[in-house]
Protein backbone atom coordinates (compact mmCIF):
# COMPACT_ATOMS: atom_id res chain seq x y z
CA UNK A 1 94.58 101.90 146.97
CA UNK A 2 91.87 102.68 144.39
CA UNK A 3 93.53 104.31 141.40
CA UNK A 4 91.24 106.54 138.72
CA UNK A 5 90.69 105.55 135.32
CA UNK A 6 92.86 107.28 133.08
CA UNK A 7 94.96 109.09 135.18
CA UNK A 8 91.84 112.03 134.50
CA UNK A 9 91.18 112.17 138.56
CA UNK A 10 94.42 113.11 139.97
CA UNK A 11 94.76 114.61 143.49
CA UNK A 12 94.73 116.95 140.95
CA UNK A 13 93.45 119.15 139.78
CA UNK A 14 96.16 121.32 141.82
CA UNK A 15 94.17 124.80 142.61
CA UNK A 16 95.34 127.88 141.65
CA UNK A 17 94.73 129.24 145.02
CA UNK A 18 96.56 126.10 146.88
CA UNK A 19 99.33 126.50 144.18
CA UNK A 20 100.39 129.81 144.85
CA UNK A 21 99.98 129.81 148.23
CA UNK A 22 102.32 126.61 148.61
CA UNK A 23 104.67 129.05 146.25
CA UNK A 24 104.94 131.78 148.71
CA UNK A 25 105.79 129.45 151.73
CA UNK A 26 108.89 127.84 149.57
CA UNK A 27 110.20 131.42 148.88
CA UNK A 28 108.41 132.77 145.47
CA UNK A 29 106.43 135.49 146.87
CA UNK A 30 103.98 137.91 144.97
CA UNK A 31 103.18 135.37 142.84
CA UNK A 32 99.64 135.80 143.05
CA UNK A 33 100.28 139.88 142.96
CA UNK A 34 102.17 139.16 139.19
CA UNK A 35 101.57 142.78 137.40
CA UNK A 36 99.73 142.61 134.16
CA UNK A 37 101.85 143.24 130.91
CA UNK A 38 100.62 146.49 129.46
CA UNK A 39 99.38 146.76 125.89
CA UNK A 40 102.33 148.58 124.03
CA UNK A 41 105.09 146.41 125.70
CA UNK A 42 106.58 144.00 123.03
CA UNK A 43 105.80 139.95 122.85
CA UNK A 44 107.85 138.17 124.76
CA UNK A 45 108.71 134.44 124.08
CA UNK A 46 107.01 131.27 124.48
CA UNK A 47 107.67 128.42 125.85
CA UNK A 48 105.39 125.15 125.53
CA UNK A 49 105.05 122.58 128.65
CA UNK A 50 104.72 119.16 127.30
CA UNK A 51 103.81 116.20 129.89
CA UNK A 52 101.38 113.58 131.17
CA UNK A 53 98.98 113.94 133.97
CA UNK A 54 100.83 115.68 136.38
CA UNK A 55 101.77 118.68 133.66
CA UNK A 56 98.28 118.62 132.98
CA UNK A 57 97.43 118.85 136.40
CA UNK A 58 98.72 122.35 135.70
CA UNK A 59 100.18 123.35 139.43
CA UNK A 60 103.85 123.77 139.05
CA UNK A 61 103.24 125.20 135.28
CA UNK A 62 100.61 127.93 137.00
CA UNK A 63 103.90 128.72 139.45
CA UNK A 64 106.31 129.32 136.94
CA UNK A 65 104.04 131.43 134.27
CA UNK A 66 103.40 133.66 137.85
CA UNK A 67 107.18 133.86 137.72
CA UNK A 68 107.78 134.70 133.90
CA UNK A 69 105.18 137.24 133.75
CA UNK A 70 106.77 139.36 135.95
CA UNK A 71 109.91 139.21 133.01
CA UNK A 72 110.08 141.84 130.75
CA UNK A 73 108.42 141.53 128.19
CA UNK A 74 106.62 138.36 130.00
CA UNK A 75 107.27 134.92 128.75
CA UNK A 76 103.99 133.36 126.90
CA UNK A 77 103.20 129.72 128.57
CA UNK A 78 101.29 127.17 126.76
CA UNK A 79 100.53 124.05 129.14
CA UNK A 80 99.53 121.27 127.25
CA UNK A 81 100.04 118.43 128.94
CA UNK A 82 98.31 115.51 128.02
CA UNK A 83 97.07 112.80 130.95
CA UNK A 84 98.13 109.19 130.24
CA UNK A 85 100.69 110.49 127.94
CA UNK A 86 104.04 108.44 127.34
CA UNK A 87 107.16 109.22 124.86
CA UNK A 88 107.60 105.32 124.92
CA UNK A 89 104.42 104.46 123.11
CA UNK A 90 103.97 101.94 125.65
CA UNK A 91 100.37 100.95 127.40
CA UNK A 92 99.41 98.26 129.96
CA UNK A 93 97.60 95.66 129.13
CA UNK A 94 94.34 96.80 130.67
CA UNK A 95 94.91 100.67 130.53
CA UNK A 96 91.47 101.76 129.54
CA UNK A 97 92.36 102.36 126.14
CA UNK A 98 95.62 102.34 124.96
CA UNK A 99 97.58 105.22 126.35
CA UNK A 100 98.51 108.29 123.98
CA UNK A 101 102.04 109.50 122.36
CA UNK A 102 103.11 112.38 122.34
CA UNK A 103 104.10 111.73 118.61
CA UNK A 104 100.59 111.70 117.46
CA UNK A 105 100.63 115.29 117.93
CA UNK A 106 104.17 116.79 118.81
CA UNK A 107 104.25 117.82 115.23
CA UNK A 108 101.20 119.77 115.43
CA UNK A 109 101.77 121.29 118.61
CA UNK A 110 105.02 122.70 117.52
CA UNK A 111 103.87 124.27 114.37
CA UNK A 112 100.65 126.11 115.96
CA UNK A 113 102.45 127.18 119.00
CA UNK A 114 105.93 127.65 117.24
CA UNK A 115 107.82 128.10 121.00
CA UNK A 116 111.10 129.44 121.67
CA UNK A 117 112.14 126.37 124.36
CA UNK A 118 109.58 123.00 124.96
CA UNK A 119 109.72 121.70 128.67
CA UNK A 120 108.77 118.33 128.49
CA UNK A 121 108.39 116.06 132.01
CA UNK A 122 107.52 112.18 130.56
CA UNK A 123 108.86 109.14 132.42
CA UNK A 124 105.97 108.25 135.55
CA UNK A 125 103.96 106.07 132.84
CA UNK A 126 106.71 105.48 130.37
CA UNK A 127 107.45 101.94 132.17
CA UNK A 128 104.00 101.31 132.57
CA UNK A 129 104.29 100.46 136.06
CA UNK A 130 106.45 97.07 135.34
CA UNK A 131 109.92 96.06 136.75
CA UNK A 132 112.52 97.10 135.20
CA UNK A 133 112.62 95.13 131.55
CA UNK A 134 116.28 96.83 128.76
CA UNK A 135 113.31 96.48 125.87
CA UNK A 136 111.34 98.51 128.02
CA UNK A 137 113.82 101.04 128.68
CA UNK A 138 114.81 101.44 125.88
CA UNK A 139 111.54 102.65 124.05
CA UNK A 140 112.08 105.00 126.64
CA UNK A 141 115.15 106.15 125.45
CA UNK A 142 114.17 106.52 121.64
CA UNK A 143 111.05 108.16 122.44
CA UNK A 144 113.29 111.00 124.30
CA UNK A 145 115.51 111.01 121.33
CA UNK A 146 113.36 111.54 118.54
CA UNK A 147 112.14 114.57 120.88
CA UNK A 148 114.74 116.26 121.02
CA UNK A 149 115.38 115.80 116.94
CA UNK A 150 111.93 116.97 116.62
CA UNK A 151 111.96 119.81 118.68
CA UNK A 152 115.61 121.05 117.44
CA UNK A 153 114.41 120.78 114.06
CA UNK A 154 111.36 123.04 115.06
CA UNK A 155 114.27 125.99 115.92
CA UNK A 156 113.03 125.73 119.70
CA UNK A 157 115.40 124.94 122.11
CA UNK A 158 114.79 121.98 125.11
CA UNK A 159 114.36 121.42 128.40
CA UNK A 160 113.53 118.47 129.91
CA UNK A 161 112.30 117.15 133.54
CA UNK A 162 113.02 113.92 135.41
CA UNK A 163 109.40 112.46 136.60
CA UNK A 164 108.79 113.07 139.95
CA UNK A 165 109.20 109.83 142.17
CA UNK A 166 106.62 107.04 142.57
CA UNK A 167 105.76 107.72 146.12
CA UNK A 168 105.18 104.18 147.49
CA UNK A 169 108.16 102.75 148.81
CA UNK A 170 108.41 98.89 148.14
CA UNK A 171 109.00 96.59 150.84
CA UNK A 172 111.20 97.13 153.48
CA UNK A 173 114.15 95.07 152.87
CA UNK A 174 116.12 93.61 155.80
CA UNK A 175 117.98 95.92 158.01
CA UNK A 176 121.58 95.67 158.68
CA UNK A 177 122.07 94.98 154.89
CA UNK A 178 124.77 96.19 152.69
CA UNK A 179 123.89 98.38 149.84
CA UNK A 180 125.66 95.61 147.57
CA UNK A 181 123.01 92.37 149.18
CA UNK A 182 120.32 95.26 148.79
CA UNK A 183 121.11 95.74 145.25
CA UNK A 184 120.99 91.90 145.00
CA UNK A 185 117.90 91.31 146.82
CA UNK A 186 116.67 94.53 144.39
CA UNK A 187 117.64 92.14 141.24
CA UNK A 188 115.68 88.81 142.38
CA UNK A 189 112.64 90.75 143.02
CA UNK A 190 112.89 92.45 140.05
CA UNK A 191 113.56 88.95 137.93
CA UNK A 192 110.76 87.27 139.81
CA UNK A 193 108.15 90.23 138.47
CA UNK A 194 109.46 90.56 135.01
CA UNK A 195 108.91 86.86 135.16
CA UNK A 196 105.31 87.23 136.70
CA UNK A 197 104.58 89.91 133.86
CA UNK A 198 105.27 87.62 131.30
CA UNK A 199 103.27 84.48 132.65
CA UNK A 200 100.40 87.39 133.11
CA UNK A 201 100.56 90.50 130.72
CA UNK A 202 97.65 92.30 133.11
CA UNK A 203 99.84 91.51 136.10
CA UNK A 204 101.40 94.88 136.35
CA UNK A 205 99.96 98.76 135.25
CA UNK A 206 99.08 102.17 137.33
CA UNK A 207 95.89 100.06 139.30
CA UNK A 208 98.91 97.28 140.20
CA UNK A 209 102.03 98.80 139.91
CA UNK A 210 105.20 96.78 140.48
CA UNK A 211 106.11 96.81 144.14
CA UNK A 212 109.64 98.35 143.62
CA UNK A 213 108.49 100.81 140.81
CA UNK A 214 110.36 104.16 142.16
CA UNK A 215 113.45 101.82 141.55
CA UNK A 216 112.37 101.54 137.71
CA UNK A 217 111.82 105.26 137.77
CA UNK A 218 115.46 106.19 139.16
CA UNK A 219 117.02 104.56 136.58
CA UNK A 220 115.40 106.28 133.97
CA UNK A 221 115.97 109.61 135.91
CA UNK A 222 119.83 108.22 136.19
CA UNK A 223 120.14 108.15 132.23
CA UNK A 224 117.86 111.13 131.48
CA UNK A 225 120.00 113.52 133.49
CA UNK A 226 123.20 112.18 131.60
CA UNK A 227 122.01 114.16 128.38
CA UNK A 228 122.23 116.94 130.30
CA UNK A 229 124.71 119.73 128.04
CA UNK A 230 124.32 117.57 124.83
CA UNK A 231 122.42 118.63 121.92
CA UNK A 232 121.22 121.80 123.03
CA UNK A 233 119.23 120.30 125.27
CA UNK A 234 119.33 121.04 129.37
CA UNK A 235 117.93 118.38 132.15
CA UNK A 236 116.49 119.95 135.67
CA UNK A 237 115.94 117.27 138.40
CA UNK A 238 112.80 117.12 140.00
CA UNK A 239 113.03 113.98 141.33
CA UNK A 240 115.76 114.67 144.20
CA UNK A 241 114.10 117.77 145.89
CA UNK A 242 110.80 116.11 145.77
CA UNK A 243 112.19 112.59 147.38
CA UNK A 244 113.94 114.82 150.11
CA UNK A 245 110.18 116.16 151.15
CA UNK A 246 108.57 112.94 150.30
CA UNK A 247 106.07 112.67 153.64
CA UNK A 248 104.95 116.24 152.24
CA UNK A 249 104.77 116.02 148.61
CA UNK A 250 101.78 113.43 147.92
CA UNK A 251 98.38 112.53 149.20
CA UNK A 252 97.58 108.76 149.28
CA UNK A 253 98.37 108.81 145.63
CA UNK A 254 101.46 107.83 144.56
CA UNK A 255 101.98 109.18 141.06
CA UNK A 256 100.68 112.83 141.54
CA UNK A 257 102.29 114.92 143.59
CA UNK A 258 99.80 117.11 145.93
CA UNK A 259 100.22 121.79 145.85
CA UNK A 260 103.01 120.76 147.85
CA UNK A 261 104.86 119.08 145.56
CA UNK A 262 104.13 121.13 142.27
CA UNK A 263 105.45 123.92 144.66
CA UNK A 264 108.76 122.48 145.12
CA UNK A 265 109.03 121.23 141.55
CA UNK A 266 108.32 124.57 140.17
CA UNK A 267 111.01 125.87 142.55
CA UNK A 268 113.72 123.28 141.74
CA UNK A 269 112.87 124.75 137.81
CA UNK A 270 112.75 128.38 138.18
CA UNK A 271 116.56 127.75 140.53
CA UNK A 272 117.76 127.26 137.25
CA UNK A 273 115.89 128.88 134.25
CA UNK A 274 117.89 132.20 134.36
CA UNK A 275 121.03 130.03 133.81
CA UNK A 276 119.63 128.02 130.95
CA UNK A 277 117.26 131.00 129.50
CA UNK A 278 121.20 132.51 128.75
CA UNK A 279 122.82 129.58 127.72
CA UNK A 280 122.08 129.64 123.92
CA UNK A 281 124.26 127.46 121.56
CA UNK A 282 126.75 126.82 124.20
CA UNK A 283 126.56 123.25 124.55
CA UNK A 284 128.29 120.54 123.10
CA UNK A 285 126.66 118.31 120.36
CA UNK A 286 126.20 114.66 120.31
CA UNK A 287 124.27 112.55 117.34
């Protein structure tokens, strides 16, 4: 599979049309027919999307401003994702360039848009498409943590995404096999690549990812969603809905999801908002 430089040609970019129409077959109808606020009516709030390529991409962001315009007053939505983007400050070896942080520019971002809540989706480049490696996932970790200091200390208030899925299955491992061998079989192969990676830094990245990458990816979906209630900060999981409809939710490309699956991300994200739009300084804190 021929992957595009820079994450820049997606599947993406989603259309607006495609978008919304996907939106009304999942159950958001009139998005399209969203009224427009009238002059006098008072600002509403804003919230900021944060991301890589697939926030950028702009499809399940276009579905949920649709939504939150019909609020009153309607929401503002800034969608600034960024394609390539990590929180890890990671980059493969022969990225074209190394890849962009969002700390280069979180700082700015949140004193020119100054948002009530930041919804942030990072992880799908974050382990730059290598097995699974602690030092690894761990830059992971920290990068997640100093955004959520950063944005608490802005006053806005956090919500953040699991990636969706890496939509390539690795190879089929023998049937008939417990889920204990599997998990075993799961560590060799995963020992064998980290092993490959380090014999060969350009082994691995999004043109060769790591056969078993979605593996990678649900482990850091595992942790993410465990900060879920802490610090003022709530986690939505796109990752489940969209691996329940994976046949439907990607195109040949394995790392953006197609109008399909922006539609049921943006779904999955708008089940919940009016429960964590209410919930204001009602969750516990952790440092």
């Amino acid at each position: 599979m021929k992957y595009m430089s820079s994450q820049l040609k997606m599947n993406n970019i989603v259309s607006i049309s495609a978008v919304l129409a996907v939106a009304s077959c999942l159950g958001w109808s009139g998005l399209a027919g969203a009224e427009e606020p009238k002059a006098d009516m008072p600002a509403g709030k804003t919230v900021l999307f944060l991301g890589d390529s697939i926030t950028a991409a702009g499809g399940y962001v276009r579905i949920i401003e649709a939504e939150l315009a019909k609020q009153a007053p309607p929401w503002k939505v800034i969608n600034h994702g960024m394609s390539s983007e990590t929180v890890s400050d990671l980059s493969e070896e022969y990225h074209p360039g190394r890849r962009p942080c969002l700390f280069s520019r979180l700082d700015k971002e949140l004193a020119d848009a100054k948002p009530d809540w930041v919804v942030a989706c990072y992880g799908i480049n974050d382990g730059i498409y290598h097995p699974y490696n602690e030092k690894r996932f761990a830059a992971y970790q920290a990068g997640v943590m100093t955004l959520i200091k950063k944005v608490k200390a802005s006053g806005a208030r956090l919500v953040l995404l699991t990636a969706p899925p890496y939509a390539k299955p690795g190879p089929e491992l023998p049937k008939g096999i417990s889920a204990a061998e599997a998990d075993k079989l799961l560590v060799k192969a995963n020992a064998e690549a980290e092993s490959e990676a380090e014999n060969n830094p350009r082994k691995f990245g999004y043109m060769s990812p790591y056969a078993y990458y979605d593996n990678v990816m649900a482990q850091y979906a595992t942790w993410l969603l465990t900060l879920n209630g802490l610090n003022d900060v709530h986690v939505v999981d796109l990752r489940a809905p969209i691996l329940s409809s994976l046949e439907k939710t990607h195109d040949g490309d394995p790392i953006h999801p197609n109008a399909t699956g922006h539609g049921i991300m943006a779904k999955a994200f708008l089940a919940q908002w009016l429960d964590i739009s209410a919930t204001v300084g009602k969750q516990k804190y952790r440092k």
